[in-house]
Protein backbone atom coordinates (compact mmCIF):
# COMPACT_ATOMS: atom_id res chain seq x y z
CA UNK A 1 91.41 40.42 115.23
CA UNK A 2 88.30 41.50 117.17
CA UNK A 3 87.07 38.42 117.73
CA UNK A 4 90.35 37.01 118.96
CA UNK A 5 90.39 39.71 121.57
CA UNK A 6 87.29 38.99 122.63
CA UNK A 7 87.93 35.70 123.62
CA UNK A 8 91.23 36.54 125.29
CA UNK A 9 88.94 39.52 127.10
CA UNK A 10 86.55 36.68 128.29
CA UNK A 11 88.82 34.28 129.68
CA UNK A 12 90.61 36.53 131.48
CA UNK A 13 87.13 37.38 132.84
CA UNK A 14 86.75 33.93 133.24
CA UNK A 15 89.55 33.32 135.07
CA UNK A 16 88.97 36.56 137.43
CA UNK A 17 85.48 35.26 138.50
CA UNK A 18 86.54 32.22 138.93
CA UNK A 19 89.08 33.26 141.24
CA UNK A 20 86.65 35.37 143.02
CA UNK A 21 84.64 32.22 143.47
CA UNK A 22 87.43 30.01 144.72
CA UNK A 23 88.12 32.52 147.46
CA UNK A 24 84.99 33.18 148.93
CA UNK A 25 84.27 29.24 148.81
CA UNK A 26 87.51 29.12 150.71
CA UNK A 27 86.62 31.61 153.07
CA UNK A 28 83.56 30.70 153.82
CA UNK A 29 84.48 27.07 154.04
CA UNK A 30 86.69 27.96 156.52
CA UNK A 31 84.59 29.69 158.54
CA UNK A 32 82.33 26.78 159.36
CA UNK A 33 79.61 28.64 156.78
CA UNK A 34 79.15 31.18 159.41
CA UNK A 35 78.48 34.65 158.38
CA UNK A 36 81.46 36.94 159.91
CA UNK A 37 80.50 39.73 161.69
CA UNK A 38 81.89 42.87 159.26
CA UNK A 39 82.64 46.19 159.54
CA UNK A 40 80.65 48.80 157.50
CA UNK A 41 84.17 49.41 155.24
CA UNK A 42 84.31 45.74 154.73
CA UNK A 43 80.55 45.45 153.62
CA UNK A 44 80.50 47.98 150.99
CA UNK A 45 84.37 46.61 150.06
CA UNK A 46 82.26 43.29 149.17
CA UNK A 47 79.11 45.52 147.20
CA UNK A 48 82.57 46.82 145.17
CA UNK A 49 83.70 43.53 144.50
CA UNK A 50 80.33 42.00 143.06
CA UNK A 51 80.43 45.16 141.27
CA UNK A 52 83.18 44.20 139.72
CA UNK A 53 82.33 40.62 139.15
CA UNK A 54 78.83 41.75 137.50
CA UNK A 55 80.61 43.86 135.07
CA UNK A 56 82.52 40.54 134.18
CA UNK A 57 79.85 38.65 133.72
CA UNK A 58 77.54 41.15 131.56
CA UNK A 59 80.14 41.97 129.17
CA UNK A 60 80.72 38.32 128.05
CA UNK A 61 77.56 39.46 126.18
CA UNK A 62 77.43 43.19 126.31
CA UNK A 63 81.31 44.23 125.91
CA UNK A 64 80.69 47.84 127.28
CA UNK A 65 78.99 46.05 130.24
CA UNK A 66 82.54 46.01 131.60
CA UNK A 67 82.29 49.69 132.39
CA UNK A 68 80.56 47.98 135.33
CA UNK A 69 84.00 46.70 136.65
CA UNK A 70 85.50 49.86 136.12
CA UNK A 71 82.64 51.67 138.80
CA UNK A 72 83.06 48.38 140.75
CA UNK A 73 87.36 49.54 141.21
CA UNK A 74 86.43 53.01 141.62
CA UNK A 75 84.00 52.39 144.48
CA UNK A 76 87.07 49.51 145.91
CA UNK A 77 90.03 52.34 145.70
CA UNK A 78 87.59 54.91 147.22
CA UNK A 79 86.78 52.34 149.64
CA UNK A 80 91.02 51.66 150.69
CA UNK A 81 92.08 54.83 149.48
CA UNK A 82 94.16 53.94 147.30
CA UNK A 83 94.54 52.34 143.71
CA UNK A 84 94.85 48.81 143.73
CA UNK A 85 97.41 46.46 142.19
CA UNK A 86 98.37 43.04 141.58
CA UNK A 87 95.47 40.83 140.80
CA UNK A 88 92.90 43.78 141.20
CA UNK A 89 94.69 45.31 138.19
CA UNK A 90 93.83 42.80 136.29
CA UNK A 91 89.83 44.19 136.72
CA UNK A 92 90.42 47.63 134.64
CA UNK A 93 93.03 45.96 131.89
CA UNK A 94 90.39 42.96 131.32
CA UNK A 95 87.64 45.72 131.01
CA UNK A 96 89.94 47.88 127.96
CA UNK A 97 90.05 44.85 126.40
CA UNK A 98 86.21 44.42 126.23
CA UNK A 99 86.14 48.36 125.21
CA UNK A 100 88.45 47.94 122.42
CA UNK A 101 86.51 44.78 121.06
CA UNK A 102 83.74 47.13 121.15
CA UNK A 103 85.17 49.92 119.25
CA UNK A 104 86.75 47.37 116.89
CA UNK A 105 83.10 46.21 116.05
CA UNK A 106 81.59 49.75 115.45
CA UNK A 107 84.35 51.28 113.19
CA UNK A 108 84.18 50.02 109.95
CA UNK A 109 87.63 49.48 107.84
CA UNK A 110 89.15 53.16 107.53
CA UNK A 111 86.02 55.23 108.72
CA UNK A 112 84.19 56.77 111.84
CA UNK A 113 82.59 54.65 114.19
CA UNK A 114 79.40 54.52 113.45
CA UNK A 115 77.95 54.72 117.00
């Protein structure tokens, strides 16, 4: 069961990074590769996001790495003041998946984790 979760955890991951990617290819592309002049909310907006994206990527080895993410959306709905939905949901569901993988893997059958 764990290990099955873990890989639906990880694709998901997967699939958010890659999505991440796509877009800011896209952007950029569209830009002419020129760096936009941004506004100090906008900057930090983009530290939360690669916050986010790191915590992706580490906990394809380390699942409680995903904890990451979860600072990552803090720091993003601090940033707009609001919680976030749609695809930016998908951040703190992907990262309780990783969490209960974890969990899974330190509690042995019937007992206390053993931590």
């Amino acid at each position: 069961m764990e290990n099955t979760l873990r890989w639906i955890a990880r694709i998901l991951a997967l699939g958010l990074v890659a999505v991440a990617l796509l877009f800011f290819i896209g952007e950029g592309l569209s830009e002419g590769l020129a760096i936009p002049q941004l506004t100090q909310e906008e900057q930090l907006g983009f530290v939360a996001y690669g916050v986010m994206m790191l915590g992706m990527i580490l906990a394809w080895k380390w699942e409680t790495a995903a904890l990451i993410s979860i600072i990552g959306y803090g720091m993003f709905c601090a940033i707009e003041g609001h919680l976030l939905f749609g695809l930016f949901a998908a951040y703190p569901i992907v990262t309780v998946l990783f969490l209960i993988v974890r969990i899974l893997e330190v509690t042995p059958q019937g007992g206390e984790p053993k931590w």
